[in-house]
Protein backbone atom coordinates (compact mmCIF):
# COMPACT_ATOMS: atom_id res chain seq x y z
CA UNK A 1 62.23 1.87 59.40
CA UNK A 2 63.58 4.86 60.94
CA UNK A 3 59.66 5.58 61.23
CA UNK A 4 57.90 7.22 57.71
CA UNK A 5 60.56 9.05 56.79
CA UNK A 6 62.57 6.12 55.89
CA UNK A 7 60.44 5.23 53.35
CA UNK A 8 61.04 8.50 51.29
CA UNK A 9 60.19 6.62 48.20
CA UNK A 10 57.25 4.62 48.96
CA UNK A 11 55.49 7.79 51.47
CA UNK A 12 52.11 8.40 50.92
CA UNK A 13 51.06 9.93 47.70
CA UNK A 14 50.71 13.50 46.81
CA UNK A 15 46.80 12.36 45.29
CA UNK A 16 46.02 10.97 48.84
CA UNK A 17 46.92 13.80 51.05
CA UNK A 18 45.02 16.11 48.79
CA UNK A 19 42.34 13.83 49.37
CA UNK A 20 43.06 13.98 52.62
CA UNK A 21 42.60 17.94 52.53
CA UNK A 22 39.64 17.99 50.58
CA UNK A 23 37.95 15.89 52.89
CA UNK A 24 39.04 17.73 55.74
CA UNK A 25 37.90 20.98 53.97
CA UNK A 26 34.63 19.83 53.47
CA UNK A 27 33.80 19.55 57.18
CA UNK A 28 34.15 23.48 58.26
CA UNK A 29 36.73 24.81 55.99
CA UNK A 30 40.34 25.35 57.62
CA UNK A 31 41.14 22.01 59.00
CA UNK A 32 42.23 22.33 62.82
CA UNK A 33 45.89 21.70 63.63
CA UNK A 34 45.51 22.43 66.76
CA UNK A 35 47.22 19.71 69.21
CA UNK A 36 44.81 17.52 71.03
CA UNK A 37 45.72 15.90 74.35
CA UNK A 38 46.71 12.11 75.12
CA UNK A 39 43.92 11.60 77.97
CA UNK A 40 41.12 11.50 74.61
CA UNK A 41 42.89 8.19 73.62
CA UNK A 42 44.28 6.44 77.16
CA UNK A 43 43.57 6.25 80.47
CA UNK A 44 46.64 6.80 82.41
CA UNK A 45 50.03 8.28 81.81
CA UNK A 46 53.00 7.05 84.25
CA UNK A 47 56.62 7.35 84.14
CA UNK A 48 58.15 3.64 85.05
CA UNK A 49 61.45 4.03 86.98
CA UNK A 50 64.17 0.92 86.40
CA UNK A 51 67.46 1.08 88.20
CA UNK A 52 68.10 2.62 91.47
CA UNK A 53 65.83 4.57 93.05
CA UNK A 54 67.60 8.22 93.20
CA UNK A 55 69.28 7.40 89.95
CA UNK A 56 67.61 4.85 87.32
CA UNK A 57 66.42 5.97 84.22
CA UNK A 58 62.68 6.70 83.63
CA UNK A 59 60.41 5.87 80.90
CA UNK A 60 57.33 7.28 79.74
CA UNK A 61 54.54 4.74 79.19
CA UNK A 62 50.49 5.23 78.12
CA UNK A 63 47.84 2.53 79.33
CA UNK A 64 44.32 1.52 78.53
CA UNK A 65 42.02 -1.25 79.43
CA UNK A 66 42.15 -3.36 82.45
CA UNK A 67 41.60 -7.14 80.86
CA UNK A 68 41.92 -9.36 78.64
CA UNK A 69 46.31 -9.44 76.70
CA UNK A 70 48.77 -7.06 77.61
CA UNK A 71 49.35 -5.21 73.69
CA UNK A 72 53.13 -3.81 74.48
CA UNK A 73 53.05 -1.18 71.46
CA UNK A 74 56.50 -0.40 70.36
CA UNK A 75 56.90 3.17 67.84
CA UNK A 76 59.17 3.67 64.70
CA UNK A 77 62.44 5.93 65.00
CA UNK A 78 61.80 9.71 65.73
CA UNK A 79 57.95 9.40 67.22
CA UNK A 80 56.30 8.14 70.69
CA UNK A 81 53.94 6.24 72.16
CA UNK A 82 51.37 8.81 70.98
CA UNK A 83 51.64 7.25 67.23
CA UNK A 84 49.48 4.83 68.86
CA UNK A 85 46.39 7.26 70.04
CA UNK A 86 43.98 6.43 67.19
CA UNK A 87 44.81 2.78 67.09
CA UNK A 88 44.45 2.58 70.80
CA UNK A 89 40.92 3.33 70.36
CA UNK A 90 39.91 1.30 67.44
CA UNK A 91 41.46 -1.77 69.14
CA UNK A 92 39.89 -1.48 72.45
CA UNK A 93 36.32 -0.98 70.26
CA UNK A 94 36.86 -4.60 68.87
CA UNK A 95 38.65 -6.76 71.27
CA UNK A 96 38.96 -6.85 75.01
CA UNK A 97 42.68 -6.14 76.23
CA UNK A 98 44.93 -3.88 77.96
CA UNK A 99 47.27 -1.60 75.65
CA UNK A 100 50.71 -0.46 77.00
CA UNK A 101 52.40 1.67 74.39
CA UNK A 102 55.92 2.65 75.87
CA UNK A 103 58.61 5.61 74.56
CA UNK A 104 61.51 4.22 73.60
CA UNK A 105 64.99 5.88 75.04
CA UNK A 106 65.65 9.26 73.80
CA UNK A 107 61.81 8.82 72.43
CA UNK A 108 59.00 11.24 73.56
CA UNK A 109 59.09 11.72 77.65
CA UNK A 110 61.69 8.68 78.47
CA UNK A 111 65.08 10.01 80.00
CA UNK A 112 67.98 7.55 80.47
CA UNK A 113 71.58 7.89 81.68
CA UNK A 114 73.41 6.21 78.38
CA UNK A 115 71.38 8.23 75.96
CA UNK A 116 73.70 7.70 73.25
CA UNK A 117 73.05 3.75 73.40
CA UNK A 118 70.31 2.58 70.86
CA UNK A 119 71.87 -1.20 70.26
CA UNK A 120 69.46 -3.55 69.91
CA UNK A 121 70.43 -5.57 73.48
CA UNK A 122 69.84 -2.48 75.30
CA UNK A 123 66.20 -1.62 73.50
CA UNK A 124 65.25 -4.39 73.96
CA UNK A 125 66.24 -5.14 77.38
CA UNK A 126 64.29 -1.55 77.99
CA UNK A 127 61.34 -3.19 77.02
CA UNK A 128 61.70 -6.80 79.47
CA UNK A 129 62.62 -3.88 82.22
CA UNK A 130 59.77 -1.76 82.09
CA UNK A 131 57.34 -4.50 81.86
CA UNK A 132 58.64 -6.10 84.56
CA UNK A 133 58.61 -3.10 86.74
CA UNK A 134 55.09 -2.84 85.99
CA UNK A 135 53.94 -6.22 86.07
CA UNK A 136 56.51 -7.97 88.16
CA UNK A 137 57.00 -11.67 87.77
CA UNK A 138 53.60 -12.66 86.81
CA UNK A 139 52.67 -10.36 83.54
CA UNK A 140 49.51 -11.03 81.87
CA UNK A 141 49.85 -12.59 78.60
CA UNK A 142 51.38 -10.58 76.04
CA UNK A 143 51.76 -9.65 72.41
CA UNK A 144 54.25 -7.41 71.31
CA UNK A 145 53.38 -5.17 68.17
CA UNK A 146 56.15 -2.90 66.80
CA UNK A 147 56.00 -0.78 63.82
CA UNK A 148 59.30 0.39 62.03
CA UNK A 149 61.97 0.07 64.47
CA UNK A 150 59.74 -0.51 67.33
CA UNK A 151 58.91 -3.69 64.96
CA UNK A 152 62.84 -4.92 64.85
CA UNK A 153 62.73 -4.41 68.79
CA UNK A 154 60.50 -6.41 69.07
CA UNK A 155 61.48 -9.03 67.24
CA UNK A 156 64.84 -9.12 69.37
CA UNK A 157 62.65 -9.44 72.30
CA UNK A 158 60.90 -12.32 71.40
CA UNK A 159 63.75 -14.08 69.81
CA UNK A 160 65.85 -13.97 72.99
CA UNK A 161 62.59 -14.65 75.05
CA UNK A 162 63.37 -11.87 77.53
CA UNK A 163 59.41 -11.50 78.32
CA UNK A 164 58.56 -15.47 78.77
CA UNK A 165 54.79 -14.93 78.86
CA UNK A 166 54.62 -13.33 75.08
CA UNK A 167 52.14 -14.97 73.46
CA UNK A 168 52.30 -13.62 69.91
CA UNK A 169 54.14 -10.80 67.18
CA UNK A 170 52.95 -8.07 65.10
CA UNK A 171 55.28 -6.61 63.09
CA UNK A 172 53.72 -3.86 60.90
CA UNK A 173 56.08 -2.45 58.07
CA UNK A 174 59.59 -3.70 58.85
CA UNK A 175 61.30 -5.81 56.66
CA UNK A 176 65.48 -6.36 56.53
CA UNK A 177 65.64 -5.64 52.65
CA UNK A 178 63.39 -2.51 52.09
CA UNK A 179 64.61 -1.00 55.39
CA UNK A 180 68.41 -1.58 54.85
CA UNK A 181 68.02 -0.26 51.09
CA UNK A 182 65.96 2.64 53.14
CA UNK A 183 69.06 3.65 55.74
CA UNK A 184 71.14 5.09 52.11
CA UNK A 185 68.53 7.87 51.89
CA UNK A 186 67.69 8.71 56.09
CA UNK A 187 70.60 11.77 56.04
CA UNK A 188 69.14 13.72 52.91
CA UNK A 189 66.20 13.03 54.24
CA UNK A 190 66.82 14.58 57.81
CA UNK A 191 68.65 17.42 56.50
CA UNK A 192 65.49 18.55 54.45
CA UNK A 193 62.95 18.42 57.02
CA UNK A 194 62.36 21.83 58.98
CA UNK A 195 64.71 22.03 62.04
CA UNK A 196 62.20 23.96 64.16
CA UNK A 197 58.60 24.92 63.88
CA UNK A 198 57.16 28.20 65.32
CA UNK A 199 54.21 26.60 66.78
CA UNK A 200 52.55 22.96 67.89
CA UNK A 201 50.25 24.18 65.08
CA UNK A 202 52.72 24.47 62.50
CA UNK A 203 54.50 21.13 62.81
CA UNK A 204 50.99 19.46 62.92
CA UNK A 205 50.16 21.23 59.68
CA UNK A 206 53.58 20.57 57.93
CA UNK A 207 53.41 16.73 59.13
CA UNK A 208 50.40 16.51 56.65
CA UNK A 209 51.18 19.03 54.27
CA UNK A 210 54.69 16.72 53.28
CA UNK A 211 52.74 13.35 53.63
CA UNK A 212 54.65 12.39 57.05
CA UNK A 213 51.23 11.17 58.33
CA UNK A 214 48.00 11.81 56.38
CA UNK A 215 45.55 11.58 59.16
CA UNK A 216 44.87 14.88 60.79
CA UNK A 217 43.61 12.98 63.90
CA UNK A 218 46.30 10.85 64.35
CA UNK A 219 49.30 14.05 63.57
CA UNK A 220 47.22 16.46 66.21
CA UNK A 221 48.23 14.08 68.95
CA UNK A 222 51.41 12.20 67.90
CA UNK A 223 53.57 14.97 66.91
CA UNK A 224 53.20 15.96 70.71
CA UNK A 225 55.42 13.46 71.57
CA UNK A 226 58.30 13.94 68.11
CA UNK A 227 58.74 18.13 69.55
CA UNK A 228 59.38 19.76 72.16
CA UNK A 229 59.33 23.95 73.20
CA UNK A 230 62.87 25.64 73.45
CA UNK A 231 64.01 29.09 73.40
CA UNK A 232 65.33 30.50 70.12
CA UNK A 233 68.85 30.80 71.40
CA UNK A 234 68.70 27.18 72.46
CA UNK A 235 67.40 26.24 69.11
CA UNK A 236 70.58 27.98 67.33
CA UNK A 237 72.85 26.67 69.78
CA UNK A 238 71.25 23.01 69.39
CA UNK A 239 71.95 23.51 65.57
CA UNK A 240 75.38 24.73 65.74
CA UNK A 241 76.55 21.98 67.74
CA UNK A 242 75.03 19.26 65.54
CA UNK A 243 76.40 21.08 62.65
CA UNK A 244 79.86 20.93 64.35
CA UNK A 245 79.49 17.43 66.32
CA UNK A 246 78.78 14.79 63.85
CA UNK A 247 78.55 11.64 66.76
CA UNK A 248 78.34 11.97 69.94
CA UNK A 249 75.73 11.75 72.75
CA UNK A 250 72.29 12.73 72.66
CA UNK A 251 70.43 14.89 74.37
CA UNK A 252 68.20 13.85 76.49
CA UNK A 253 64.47 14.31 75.35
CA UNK A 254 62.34 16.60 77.62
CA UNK A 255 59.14 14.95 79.42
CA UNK A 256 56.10 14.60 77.14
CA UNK A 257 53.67 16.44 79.40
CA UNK A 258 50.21 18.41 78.85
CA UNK A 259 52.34 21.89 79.06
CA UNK A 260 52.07 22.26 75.46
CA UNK A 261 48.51 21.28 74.87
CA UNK A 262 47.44 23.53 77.57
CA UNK A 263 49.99 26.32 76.13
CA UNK A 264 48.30 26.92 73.33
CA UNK A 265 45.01 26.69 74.49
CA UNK A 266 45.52 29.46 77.23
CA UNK A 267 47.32 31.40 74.38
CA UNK A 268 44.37 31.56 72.12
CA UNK A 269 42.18 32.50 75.38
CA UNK A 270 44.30 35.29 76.39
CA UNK A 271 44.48 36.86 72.68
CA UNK A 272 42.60 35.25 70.25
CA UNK A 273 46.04 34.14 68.45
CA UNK A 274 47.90 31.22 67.72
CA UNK A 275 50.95 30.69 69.80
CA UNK A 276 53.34 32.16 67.60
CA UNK A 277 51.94 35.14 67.40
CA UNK A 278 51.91 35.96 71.36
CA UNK A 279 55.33 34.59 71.94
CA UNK A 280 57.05 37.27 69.62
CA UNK A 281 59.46 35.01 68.36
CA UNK A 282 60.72 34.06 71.35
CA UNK A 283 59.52 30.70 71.48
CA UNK A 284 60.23 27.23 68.74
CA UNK A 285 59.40 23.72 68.56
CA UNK A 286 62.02 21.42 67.54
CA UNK A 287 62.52 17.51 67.20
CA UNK A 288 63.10 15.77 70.20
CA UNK A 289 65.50 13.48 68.97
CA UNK A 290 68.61 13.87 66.61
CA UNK A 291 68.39 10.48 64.63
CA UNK A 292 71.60 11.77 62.72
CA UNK A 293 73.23 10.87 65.88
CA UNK A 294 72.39 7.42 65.85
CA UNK A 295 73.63 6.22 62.22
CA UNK A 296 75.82 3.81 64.07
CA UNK A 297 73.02 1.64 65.23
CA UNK A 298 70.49 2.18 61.95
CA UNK A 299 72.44 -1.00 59.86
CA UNK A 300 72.32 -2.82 63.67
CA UNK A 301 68.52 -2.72 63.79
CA UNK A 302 67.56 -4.29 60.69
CA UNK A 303 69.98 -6.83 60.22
CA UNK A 304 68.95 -10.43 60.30
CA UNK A 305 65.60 -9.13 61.36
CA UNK A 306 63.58 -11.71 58.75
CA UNK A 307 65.33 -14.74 59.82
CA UNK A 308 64.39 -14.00 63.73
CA UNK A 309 61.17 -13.26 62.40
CA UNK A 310 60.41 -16.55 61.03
CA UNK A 311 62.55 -18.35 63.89
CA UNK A 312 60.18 -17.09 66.79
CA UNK A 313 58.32 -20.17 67.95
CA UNK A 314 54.98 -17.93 68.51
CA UNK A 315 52.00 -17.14 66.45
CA UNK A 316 53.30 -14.17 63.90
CA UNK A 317 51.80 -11.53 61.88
CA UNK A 318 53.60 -9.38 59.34
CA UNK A 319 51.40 -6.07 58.16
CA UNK A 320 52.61 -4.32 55.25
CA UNK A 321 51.76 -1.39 53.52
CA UNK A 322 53.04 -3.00 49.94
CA UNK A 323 53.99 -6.32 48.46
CA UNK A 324 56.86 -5.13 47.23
CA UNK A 325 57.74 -4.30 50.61
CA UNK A 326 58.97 -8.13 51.10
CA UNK A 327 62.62 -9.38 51.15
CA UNK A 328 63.75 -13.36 49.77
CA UNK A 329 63.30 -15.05 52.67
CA UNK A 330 59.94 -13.56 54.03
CA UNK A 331 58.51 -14.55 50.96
CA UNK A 332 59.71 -18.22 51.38
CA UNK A 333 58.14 -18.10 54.66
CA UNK A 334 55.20 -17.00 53.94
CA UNK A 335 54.58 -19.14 51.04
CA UNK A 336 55.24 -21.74 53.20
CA UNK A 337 52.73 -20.74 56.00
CA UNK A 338 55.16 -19.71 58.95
CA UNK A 339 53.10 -16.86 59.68
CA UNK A 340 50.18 -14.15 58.49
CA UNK A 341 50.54 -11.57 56.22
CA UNK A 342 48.19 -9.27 55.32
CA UNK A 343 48.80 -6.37 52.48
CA UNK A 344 47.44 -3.26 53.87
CA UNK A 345 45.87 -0.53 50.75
CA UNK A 346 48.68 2.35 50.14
CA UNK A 347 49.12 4.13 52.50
CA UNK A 348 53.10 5.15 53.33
CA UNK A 349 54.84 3.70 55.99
CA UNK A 350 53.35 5.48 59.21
CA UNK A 351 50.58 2.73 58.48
CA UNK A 352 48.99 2.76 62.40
CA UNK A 353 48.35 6.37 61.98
CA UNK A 354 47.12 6.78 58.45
CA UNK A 355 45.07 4.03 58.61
CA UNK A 356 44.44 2.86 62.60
CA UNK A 357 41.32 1.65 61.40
CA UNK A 358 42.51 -0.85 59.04
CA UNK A 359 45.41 -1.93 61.56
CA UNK A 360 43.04 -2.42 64.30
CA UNK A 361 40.94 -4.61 61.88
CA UNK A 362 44.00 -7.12 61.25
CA UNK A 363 45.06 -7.30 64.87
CA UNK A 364 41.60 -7.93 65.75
CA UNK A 365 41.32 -10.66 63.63
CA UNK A 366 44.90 -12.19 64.77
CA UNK A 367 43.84 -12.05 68.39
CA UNK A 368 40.56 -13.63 68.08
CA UNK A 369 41.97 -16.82 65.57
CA UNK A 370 44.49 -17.81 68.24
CA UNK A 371 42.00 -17.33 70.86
CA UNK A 372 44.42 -14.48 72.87
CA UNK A 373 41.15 -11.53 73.49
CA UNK A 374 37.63 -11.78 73.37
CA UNK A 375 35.55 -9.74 70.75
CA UNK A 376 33.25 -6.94 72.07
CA UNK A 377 29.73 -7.87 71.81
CA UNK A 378 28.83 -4.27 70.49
CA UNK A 379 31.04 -5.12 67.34
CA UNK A 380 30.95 -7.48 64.69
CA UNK A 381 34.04 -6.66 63.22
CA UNK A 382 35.17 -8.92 59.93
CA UNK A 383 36.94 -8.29 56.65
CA UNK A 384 39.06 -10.32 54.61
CA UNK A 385 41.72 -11.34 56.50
CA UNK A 386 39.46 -13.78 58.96
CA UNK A 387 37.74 -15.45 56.17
């Protein structure tokens, strides 16, 4: 789904982000929204350039670990590659493997030339280019694991085999009927989110305060990559013209860098104050993507989805974050064995950032039955969905 706030119905619950705060509050009062930087969570940040050298479009990609699979992490609608901090982590604790989680165009710090284009031939075909420009013609094996619309990406990419050495699919929390019943409430949705934020800070502390994502650790690093700094005058004219352009090209995202992170920090140095409160106004965050603009496309990404699903010839595994979650013929499938499914506890839809722990566990346990990683000998990792 058009990431968590597709699922406006089935979003965490108001109990469970109290929860949330409480337990936050109980660890030094005032929870800390402060952003925290993508080098605590992978080693290397690179922008991959595919097309012509002076004029190709670049994409914005996050590694870890040097053996064992290639994960290619794919993000919902609206985030980054940063959704994937925490669960970067908790993987690479239980398994050996490399992680390569990727922003998708007009995602995070990606820039491309057709901006407006979000088909699912051309995202996916973004996905087959950067990896080969990283990997060439010999990848390592890999298994593609997409959440939301990263999920339906990269189902298309399997399905048309454009990355021959995938070796298996993780789809966590996309399924055709839920999502497509989903797209009906995405525009009352985006028109009642804030449409700017006066600080990093702020945005971090609304995306938990509204249930976007429930785990503090997770929101401090991933909303890094869903805003971006602008002047105020840019800001108004930004919502003026989407007020007054209803389709039509997207901007392009600025680059995902450490300027915010570090913005902030030298802020508070200088005066003791958050950011807001030393830029006089002068300065606002706001989304890095207008996913109003691409309403053409939302019906495009969903459709079919199930059937390719169960028709990929590969070891599968379908995460969800509720039974109900499942469409007609994914429950045929799974009944008859065509792939794993494993029913996550509640936990809304952002389900690799409010519970990376639990995620990790799963994908662990899919790797190691079909043999693709190794476990780390430090862990002894096991829960119900081995036995």
């Amino acid at each position: 789904m058009l990431e968590e706030s597709f699922d406006t119905e089935q979003s965490a619950k108001p109990e469970d982000v109290m929860e949330r705060k409480l337990e936050l509050m109980e660890f030094g009062g005032k929870p800390d929204y402060s952003p925290v930087s993508w080098r605590e969570y992978f080693d290397q940040m690179e922008d991959v350039r595919v097309g012509p050298p002076d004029d190709g479009d670049v994409y914005r990609i996050y590694k870890a670990g040097h053996d064992g699979p290639l994960l290619v992490l794919l993000h919902g609608g609206g985030h980054s590659a940063l959704s994937w901090a925490v669960f970067t982590t908790a993987i690479a604790s239980r398994v050996t493997c490399r992680v390569l989680a990727m922003d998708l165009r007009g995602h995070g710090g990606t820039l491309v030339r057709q901006s407006d284009d979000y088909s699912t031939h051309t995202m996916s075909s973004d996905v087959a280019n950067v990896i080969g420009a990283c990997y060439g013609q010999t990848p390592p094996p890999i298994v593609l694991i997409g959440h939301g619309v990263g999920g339906a990406i990269a189902v298309h990419t399997a399905s048309n085999m454009l990355l021959p050495s995938t070796v298996g699919l993780v789809a966590i929390d996309v399924v055709e009927g839920s999502a497509t019943e989903a797209l009906h409430n995405m525009q009352t949705f985006l028109k009642g989110r804030p449409k700017s934020f006066k600080s990093m800070d702020h945005a971090i502390e609304w995306s938990i305060g509204s249930g976007q994502i429930t785990n503090l650790e997770s929101a401090r690093v991933s909303m890094v990559g869903q805003i971006k700094r602008c002047g105020v005058e840019e800001a108004e004219a930004m919502e003026k013209a989407s007020l007054v352009e209803k389709a039509g090209p997207m901007e392009k995202s600025s680059p995902v860098t450490d300027e915010v992170v570090e913005h902030n920090e030298e802020s508070r140095d200088q005066s003791g104050e958050k950011e807001n409160v030393t830029s006089e106004g002068q300065v606002v965050y706001v989304w890095r993507i207008d996913l109003s603009k691409s309403e053409k496309y939302w019906d495009g990404w969903f459709r079919g989805t199930s059937n390719l699903f169960l028709a990929c010839n590969l070891p599968k595994l379908l995460l969800l974050a509720g039974i109900d979650r499942l469409d007609r013929n994914l429950t045929i499938g799974q009944m008859q064995g065509r792939f794993m499914m494993q029913v996550l506890p509640p936990c809304g839809h952002a389900v690799q950032e409010n519970r990376p722990e639990k995620v990790a566990d799963a994908v662990a346990a899919f790797l190691l039955r079909h043999k693709f990683a190794e476990a780390r000998r430090e862990t002894g990792s096991s829960n119900s969905f081995t036995q």
